[in-house]
N, C-alpha and C. Protein backbone atom coordinates (compact mmCIF):
# COMPACT_ATOMS: atom_id res chain seq x y z
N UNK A 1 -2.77 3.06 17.28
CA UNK A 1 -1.66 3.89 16.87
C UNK A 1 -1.80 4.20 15.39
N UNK A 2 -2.15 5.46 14.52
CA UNK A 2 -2.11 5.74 13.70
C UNK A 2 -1.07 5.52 12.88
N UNK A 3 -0.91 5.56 11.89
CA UNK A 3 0.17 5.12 10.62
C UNK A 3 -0.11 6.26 9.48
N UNK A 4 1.13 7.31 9.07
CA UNK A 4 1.20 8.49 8.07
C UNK A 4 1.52 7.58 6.93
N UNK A 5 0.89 7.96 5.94
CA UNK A 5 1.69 7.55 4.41
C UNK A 5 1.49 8.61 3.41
N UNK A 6 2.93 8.88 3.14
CA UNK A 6 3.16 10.58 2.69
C UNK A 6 3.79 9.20 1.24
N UNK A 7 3.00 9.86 0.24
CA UNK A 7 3.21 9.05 -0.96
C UNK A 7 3.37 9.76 -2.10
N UNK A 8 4.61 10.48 -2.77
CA UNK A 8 4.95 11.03 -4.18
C UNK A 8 5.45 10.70 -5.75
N UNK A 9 4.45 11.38 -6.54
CA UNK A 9 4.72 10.81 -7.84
C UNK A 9 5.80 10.80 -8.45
N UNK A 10 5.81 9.55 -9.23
CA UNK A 10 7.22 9.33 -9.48
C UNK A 10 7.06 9.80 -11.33
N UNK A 11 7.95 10.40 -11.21
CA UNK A 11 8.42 10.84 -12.90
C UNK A 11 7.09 11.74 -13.03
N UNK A 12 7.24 12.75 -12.36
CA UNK A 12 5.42 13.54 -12.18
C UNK A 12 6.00 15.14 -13.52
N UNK A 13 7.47 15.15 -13.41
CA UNK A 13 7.36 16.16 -14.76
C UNK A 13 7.60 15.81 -15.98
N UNK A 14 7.15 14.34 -16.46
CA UNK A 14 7.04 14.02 -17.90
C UNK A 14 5.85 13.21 -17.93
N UNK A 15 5.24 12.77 -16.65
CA UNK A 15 3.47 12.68 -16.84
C UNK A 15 2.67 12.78 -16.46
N UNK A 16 1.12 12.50 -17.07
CA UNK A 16 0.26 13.94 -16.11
C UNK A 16 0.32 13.77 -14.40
N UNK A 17 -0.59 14.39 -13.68
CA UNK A 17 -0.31 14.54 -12.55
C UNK A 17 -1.80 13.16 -12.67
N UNK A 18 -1.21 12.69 -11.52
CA UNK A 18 -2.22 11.30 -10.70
C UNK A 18 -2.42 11.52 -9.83
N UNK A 19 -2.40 13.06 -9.32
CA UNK A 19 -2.63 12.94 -7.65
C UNK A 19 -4.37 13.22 -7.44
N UNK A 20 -5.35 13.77 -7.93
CA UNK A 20 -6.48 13.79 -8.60
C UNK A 20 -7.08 12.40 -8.29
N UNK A 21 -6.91 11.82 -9.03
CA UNK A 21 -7.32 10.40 -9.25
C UNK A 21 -7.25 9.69 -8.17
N UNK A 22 -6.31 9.41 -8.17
CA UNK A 22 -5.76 8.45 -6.47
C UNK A 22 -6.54 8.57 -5.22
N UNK A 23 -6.49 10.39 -5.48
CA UNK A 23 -6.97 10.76 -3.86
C UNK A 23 -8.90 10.31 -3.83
N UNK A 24 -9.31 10.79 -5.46
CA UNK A 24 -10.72 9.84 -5.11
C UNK A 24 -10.75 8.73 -4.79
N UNK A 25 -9.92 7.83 -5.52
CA UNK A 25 -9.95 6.32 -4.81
C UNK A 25 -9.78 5.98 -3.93
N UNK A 26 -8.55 6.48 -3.03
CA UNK A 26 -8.60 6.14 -1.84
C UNK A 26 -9.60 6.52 -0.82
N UNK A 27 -9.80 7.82 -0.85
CA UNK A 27 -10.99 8.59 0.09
C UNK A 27 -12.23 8.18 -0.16
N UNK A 28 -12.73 7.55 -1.03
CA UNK A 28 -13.95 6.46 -1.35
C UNK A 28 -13.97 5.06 -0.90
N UNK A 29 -12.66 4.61 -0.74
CA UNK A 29 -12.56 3.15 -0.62
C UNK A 29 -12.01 3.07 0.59
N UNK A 30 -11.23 3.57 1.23
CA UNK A 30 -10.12 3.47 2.93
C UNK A 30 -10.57 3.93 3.93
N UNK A 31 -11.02 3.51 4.93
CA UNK A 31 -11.18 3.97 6.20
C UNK A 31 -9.92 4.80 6.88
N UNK A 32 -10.15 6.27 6.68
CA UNK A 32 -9.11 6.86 7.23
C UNK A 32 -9.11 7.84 8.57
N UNK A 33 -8.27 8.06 9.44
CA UNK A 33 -8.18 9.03 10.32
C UNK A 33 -8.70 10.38 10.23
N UNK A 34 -7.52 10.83 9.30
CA UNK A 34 -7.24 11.99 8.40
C UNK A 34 -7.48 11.47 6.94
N UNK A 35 -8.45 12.13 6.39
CA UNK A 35 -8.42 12.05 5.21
C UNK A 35 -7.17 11.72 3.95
N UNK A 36 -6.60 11.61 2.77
CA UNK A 36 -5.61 11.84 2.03
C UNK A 36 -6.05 12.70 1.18
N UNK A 37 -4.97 13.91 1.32
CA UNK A 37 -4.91 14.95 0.65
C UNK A 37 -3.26 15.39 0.04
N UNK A 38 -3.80 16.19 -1.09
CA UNK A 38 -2.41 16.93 -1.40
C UNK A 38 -2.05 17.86 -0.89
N UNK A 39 -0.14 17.60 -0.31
CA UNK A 39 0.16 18.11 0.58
C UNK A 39 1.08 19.02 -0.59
N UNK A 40 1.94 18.99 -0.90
CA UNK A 40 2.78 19.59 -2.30
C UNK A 40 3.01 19.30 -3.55
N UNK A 41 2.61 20.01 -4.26
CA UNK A 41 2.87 19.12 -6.01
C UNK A 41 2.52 18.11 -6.05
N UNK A 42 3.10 17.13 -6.12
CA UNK A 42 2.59 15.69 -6.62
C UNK A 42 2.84 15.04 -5.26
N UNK A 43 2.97 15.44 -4.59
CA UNK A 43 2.66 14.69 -2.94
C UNK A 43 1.38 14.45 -1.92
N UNK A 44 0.89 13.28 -1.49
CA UNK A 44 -0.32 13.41 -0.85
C UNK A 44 0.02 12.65 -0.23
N UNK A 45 -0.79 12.66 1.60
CA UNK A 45 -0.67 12.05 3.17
C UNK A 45 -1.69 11.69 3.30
N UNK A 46 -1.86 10.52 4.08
CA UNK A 46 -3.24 10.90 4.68
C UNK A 46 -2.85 9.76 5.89
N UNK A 47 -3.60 9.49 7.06
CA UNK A 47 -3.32 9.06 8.19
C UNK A 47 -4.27 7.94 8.56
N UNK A 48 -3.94 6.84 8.93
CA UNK A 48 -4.58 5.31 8.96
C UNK A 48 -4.74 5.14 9.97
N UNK A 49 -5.50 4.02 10.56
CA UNK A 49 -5.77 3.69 12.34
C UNK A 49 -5.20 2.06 12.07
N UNK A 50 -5.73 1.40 10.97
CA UNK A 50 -5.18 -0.23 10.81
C UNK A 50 -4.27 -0.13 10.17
N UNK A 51 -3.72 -1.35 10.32
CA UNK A 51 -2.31 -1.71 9.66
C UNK A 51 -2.55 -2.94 8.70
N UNK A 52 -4.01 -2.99 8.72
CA UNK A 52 -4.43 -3.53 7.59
C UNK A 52 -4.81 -2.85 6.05
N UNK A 53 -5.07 -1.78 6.26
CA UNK A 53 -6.24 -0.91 5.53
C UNK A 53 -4.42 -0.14 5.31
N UNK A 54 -3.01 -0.27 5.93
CA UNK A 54 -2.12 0.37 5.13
C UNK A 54 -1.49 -0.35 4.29
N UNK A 55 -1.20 -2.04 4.82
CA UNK A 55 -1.25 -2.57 3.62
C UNK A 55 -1.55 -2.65 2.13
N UNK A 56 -3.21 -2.43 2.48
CA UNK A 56 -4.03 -2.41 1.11
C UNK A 56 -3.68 -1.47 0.22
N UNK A 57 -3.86 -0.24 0.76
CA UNK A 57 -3.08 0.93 0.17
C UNK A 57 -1.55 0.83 -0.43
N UNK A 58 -0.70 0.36 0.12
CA UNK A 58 0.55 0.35 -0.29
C UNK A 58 0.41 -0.96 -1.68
N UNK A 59 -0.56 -1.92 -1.87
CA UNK A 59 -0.19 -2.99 -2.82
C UNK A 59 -0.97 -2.22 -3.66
N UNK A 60 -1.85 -1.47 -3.75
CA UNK A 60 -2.84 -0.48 -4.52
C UNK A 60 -1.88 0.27 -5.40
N UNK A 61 -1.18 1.16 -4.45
CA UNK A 61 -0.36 1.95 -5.15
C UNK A 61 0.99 1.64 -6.00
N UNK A 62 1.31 0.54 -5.13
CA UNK A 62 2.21 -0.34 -5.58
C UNK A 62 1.87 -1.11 -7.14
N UNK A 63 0.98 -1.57 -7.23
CA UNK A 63 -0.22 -1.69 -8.46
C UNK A 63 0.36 -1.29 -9.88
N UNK A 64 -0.25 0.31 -9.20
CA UNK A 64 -0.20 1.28 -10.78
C UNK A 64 1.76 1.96 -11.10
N UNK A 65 2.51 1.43 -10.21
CA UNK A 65 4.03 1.46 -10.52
C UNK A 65 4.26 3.30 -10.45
N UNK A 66 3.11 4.08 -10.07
CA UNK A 66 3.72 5.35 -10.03
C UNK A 66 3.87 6.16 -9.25
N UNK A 67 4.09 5.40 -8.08
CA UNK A 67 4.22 6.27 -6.73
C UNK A 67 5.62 5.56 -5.81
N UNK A 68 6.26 6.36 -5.21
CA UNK A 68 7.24 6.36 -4.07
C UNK A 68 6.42 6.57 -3.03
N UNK A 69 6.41 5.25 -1.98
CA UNK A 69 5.64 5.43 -0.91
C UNK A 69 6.47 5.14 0.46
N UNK A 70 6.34 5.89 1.44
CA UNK A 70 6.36 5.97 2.66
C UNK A 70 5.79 5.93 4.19
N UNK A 71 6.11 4.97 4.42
CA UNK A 71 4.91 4.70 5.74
C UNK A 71 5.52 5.07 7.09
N UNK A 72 5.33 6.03 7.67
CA UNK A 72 5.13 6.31 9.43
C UNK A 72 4.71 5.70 10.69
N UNK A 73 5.05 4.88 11.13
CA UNK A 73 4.59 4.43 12.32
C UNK A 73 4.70 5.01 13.69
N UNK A 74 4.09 5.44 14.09
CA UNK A 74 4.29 6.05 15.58
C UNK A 74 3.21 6.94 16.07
N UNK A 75 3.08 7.45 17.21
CA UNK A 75 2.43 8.18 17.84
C UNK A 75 2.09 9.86 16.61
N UNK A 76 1.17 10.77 16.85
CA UNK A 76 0.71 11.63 16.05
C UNK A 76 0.07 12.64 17.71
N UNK A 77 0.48 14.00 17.74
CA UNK A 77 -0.20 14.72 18.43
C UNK A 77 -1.35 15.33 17.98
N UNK A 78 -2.36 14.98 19.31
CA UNK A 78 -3.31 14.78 19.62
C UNK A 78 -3.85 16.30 20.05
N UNK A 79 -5.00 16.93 20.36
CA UNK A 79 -5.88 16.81 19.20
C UNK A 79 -5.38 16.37 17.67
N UNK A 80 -6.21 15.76 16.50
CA UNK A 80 -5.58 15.76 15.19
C UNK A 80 -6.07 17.50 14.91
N UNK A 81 -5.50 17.81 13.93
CA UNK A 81 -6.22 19.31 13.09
C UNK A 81 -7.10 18.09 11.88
N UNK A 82 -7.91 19.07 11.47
CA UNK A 82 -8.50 19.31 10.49
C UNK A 82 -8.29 18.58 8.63
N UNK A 83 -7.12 19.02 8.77
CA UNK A 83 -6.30 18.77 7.47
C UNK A 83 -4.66 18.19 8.14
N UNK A 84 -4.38 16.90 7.02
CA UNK A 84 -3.62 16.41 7.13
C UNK A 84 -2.45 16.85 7.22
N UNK A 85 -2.17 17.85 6.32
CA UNK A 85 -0.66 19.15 6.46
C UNK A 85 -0.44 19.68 7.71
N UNK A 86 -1.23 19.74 8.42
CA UNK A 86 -1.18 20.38 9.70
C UNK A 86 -0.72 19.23 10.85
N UNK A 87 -0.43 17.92 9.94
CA UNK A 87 -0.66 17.42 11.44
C UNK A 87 0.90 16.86 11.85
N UNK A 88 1.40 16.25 12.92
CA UNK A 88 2.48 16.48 13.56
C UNK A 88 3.06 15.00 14.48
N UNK A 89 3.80 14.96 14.66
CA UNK A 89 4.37 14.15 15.69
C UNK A 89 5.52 13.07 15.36
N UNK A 90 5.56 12.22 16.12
CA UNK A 90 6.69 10.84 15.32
C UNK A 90 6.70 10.23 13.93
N UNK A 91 4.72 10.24 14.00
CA UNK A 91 4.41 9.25 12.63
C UNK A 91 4.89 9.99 11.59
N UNK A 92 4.63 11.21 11.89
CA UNK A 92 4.76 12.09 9.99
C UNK A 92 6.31 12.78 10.25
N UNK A 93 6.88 12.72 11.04
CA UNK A 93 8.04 12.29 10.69
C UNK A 93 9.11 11.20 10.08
N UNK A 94 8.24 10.25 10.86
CA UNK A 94 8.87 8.94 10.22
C UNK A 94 8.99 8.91 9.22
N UNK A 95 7.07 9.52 8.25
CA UNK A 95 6.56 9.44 7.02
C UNK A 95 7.37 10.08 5.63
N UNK A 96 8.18 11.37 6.45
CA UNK A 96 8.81 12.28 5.42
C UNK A 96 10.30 11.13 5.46
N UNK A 97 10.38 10.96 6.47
CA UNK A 97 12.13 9.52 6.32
C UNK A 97 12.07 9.39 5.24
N UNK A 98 10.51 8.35 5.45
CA UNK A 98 10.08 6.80 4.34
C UNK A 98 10.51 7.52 3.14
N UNK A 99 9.77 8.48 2.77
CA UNK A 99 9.38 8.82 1.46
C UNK A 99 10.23 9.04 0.63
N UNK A 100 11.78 9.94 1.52
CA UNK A 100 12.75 10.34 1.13
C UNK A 100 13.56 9.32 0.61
N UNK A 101 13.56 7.68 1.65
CA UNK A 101 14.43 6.56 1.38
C UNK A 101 13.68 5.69 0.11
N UNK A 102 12.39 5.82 0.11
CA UNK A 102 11.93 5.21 -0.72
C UNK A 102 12.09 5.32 -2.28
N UNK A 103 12.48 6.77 -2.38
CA UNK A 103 12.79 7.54 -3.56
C UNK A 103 14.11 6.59 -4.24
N UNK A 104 15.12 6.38 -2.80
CA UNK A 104 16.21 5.88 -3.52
C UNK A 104 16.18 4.08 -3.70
N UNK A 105 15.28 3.63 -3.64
CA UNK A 105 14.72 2.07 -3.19
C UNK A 105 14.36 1.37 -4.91
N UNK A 106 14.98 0.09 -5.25
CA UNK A 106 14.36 -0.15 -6.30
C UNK A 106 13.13 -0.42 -6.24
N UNK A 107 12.63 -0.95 -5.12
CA UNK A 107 10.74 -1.10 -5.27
C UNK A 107 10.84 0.22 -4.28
N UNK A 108 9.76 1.21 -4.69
CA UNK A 108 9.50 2.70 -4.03
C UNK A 108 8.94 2.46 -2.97
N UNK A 109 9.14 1.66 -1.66
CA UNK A 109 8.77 1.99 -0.97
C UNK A 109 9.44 1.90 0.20
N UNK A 110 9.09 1.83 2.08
CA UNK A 110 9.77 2.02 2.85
C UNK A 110 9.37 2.65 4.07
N UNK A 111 9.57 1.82 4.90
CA UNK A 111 8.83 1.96 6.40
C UNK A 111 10.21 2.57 7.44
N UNK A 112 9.08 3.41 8.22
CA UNK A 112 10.24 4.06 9.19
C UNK A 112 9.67 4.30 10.17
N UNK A 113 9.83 3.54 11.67
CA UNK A 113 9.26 4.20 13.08
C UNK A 113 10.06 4.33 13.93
N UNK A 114 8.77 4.42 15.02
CA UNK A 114 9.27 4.58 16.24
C UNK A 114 9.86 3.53 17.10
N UNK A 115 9.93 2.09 16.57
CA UNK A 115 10.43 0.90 16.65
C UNK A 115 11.27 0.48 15.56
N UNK A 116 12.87 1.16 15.07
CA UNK A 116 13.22 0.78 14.06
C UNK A 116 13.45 -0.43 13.58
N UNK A 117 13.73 -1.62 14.14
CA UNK A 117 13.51 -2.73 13.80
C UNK A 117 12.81 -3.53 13.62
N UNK A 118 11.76 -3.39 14.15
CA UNK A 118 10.05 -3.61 13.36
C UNK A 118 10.00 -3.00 12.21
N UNK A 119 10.44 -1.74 12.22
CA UNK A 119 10.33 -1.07 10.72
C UNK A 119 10.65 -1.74 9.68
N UNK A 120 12.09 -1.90 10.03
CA UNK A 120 12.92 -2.41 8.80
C UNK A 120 12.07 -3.99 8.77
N UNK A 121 11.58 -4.77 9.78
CA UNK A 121 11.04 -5.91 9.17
C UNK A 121 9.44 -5.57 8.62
N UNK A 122 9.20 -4.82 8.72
CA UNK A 122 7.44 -4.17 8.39
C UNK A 122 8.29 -3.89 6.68
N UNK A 123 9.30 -3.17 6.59
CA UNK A 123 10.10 -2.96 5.29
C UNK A 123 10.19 -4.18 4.45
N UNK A 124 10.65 -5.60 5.08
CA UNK A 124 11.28 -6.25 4.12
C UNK A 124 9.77 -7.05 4.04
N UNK A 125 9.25 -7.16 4.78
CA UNK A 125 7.93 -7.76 4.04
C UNK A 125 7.12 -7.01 2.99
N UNK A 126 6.42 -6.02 3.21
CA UNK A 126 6.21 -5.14 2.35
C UNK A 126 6.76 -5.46 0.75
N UNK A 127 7.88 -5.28 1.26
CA UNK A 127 8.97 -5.28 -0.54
C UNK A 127 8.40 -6.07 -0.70
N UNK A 128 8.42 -7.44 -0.51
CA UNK A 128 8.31 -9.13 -0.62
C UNK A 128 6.57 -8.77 -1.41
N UNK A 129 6.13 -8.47 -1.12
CA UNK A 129 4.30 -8.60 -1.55
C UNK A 129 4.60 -7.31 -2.80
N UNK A 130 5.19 -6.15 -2.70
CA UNK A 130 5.20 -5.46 -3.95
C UNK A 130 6.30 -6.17 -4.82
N UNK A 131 7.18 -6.92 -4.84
CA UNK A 131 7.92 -7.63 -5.66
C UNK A 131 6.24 -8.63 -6.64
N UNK A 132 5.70 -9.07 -5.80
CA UNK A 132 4.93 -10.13 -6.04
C UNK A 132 3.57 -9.07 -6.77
N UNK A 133 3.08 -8.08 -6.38
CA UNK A 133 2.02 -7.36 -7.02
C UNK A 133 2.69 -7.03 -8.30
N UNK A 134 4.40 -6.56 -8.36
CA UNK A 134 4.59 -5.90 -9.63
C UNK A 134 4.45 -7.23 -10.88
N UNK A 135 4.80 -8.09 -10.56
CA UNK A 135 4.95 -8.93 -11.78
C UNK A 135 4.08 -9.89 -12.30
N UNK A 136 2.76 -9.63 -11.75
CA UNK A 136 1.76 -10.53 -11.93
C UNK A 136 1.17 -9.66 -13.07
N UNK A 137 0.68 -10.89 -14.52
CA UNK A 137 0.08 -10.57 -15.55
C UNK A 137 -0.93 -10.22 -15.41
N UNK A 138 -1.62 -9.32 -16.53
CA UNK A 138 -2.99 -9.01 -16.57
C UNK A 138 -3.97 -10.39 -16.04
N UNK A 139 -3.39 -11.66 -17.12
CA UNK A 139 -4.33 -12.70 -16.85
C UNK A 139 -4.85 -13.02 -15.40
N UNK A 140 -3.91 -13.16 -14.44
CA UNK A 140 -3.57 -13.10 -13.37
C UNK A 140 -4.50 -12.56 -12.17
N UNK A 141 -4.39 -11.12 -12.33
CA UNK A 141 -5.38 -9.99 -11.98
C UNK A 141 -6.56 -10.57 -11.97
N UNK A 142 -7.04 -10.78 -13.05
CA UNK A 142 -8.43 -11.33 -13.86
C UNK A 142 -8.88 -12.52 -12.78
N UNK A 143 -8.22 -13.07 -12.72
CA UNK A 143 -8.63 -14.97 -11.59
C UNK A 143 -8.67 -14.01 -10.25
N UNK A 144 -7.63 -13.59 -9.89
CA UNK A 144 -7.42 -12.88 -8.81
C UNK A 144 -8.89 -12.05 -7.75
N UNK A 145 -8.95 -11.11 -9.12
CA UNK A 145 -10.13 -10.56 -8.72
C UNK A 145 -11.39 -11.38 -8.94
N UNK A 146 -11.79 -11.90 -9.54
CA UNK A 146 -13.09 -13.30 -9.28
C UNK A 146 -12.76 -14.13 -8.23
N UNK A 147 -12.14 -14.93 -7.82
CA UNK A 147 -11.31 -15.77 -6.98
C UNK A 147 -11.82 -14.87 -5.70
N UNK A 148 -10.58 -13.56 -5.66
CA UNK A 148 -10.94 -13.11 -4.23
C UNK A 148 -12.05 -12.27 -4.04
N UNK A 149 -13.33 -12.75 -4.64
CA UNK A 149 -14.19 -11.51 -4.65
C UNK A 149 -15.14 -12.59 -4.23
N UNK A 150 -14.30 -13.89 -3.75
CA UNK A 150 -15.54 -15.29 -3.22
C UNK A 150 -16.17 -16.30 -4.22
N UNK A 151 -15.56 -16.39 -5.93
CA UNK A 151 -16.29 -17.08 -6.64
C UNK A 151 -15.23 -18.36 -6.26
N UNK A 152 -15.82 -19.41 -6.62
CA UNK A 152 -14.69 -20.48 -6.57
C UNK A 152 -14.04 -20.52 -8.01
N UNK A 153 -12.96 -21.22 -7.94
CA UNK A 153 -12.31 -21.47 -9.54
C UNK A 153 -12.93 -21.81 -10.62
N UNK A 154 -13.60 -22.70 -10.32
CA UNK A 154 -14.92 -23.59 -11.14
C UNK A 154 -15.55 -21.99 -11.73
N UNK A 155 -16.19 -21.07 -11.44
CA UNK A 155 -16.95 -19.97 -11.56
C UNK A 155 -16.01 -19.43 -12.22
N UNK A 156 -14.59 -19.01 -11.94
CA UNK A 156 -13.90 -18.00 -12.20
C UNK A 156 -13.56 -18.90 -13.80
N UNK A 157 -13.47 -19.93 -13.31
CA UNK A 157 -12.79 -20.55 -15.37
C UNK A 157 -13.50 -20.00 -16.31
N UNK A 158 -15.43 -20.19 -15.53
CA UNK A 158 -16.48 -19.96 -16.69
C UNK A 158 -16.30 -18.64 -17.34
N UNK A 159 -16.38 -17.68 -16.11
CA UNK A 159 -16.00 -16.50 -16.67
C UNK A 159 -15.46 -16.21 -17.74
N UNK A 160 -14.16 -16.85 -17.14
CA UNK A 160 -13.00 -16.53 -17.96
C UNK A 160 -12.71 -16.52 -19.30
N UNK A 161 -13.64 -17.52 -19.28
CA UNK A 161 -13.52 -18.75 -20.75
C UNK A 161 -12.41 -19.40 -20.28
N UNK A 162 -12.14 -20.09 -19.72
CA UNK A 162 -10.68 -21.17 -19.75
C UNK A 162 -11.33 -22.32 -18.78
N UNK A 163 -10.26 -23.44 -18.48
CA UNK A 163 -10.46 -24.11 -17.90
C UNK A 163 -9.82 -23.89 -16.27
N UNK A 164 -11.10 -24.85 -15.18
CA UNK A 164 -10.35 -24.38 -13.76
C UNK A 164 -8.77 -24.76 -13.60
N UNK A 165 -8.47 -25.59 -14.07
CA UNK A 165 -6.83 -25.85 -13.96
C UNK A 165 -6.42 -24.56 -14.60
N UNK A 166 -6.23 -24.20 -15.55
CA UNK A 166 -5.44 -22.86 -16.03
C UNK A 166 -5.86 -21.63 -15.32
N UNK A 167 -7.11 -21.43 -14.34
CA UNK A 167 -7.25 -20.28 -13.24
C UNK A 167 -6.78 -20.58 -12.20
N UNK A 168 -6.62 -21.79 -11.45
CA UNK A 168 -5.32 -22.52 -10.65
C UNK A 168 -4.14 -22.00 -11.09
N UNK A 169 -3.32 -22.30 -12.44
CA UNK A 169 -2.32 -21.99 -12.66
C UNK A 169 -1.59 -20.59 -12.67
N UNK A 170 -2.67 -20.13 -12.97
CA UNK A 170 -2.77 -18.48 -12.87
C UNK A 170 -2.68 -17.76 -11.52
N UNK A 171 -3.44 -18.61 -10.96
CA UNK A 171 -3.25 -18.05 -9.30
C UNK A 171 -1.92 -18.68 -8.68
N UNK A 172 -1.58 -19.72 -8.94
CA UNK A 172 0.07 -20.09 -8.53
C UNK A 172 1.46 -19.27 -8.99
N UNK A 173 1.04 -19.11 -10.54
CA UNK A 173 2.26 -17.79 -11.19
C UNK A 173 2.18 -16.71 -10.25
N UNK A 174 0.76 -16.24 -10.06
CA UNK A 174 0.53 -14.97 -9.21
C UNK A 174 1.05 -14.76 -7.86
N UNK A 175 0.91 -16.56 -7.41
CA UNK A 175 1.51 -16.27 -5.80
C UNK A 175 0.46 -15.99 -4.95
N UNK A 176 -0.46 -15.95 -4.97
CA UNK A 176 -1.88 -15.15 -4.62
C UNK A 176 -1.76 -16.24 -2.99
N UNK A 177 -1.56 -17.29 -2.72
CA UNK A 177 -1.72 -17.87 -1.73
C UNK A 177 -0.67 -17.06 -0.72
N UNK A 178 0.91 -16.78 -1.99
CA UNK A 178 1.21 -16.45 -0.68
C UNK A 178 1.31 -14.50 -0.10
N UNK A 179 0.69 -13.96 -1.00
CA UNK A 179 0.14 -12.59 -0.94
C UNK A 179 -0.45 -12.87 0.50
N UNK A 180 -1.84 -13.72 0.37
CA UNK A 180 -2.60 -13.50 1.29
C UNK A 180 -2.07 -14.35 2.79
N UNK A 181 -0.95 -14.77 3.07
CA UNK A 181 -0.20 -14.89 3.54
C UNK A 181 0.51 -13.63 4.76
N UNK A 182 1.48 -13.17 3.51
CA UNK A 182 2.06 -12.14 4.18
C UNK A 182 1.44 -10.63 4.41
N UNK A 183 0.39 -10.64 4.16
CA UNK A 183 -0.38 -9.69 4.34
C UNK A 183 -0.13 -9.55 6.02
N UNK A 184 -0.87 -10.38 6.94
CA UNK A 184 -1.36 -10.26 7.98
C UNK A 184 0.09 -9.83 8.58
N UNK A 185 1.20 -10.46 8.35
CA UNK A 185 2.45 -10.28 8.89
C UNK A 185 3.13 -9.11 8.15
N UNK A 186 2.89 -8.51 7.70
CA UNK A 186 3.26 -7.38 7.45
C UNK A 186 2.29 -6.17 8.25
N UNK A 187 1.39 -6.50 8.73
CA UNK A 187 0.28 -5.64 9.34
C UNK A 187 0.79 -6.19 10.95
N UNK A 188 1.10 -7.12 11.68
CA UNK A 188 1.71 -7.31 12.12
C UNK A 188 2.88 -6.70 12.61
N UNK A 189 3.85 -6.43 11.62
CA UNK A 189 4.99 -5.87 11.64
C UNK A 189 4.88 -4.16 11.96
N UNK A 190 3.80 -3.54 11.31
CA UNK A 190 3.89 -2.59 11.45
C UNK A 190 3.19 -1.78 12.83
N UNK A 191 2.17 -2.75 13.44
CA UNK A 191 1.92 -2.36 14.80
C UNK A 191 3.29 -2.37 15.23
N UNK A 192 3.97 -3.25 15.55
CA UNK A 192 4.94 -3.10 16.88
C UNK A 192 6.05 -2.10 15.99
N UNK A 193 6.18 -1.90 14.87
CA UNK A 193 6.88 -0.58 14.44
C UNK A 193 6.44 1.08 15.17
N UNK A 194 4.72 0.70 14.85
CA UNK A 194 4.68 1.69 15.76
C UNK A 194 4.39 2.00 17.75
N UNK A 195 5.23 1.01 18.31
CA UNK A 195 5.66 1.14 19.24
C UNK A 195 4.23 0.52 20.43
């Protein structure tokens, strides 16, 4: 079951446009259906098959603090077209919901299907992991990405210059155990959202 995420910049007429940027990253890095493209102004979609790979995306974007994101769960008519603007059904309906509710959301984001109560719990997890991506320090990041890139702590201290207890500590402020946690259950959540 495919998954829409129709995702718009936030405060896009006092800074530059990010939709450029993003869309290389993602379309280099995400296994997608439908590509992500810009659909209006500072708005871009693009259409997922895992509910893993939407996760990733949503803590990504969630990340850089400048996007209102919206996720679709549900069925998509079949044939797909070509380009993502063209395409149709429950999910990218749902997707335009999300995007709209997300706008009014203190963390920007917000799930909407064809199973609304999966949604709303695919919703409150979600928040829960972007609460936890927004407030983690640079330092943080730093262990994070050595750590989850397979080095052990021991490796990641050297790096670092610090000691392994203080890249421990760093990964506990971060929460990082329980990121990788609610990941799966939020991917989880959003299959049976979409029905």
């Amino acid at each position: 079951m495919p998954y829409v995420l129709t995702v718009d910049q936030r405060a896009s007429r006092s800074s530059p446009d990010r939709v450029p940027e993003v869309l290389r990253r993602l379309n280099s890095t995400v296994p997608t259906v439908l590509g992500f493209e810009r659909t209006a102004g500072d708005e871009f979609q693009g259409v997922l098959a895992d509910p893993d790979d939407v996760v990733e995306v949503v803590l990504l974007l969630v990340r850089s603090g400048d996007w209102s994101i919206g996720i679709g769960a549900g069925p998509v008519q079949t044939p797909l077209p070509q380009s993502t603007r063209a395409g149709a059904g429950p999910a990218f309906l749902c997707a335009r919901r999300a995007v709209d509710a997300a706008k009014q959301r203190p963390v920007r984001l917000a799930v909407r299907g064809v199973v609304p109560v999966d949604a709303a719990d695919a919703q409150a997890v979600l928040t829960a992991l972007a609460v936890i991506v927004e407030r983690r320090s640079d330092q943080a990041w730093e262990a994070i990405a050595l750590v989850g890139s397979g080095r052990t702590q021991a490796d990641a201290a050297t790096a670092l210059g610090v000691s392994r207890q203080a890249v421990g500590q760093r990964l506990a402020a971060a929460l990082w155990d329980l990121e990788r946690e609610l990941r799966p259950t939020a991917a989880r959540c959003l299959t049976r959202a979409a029905g």
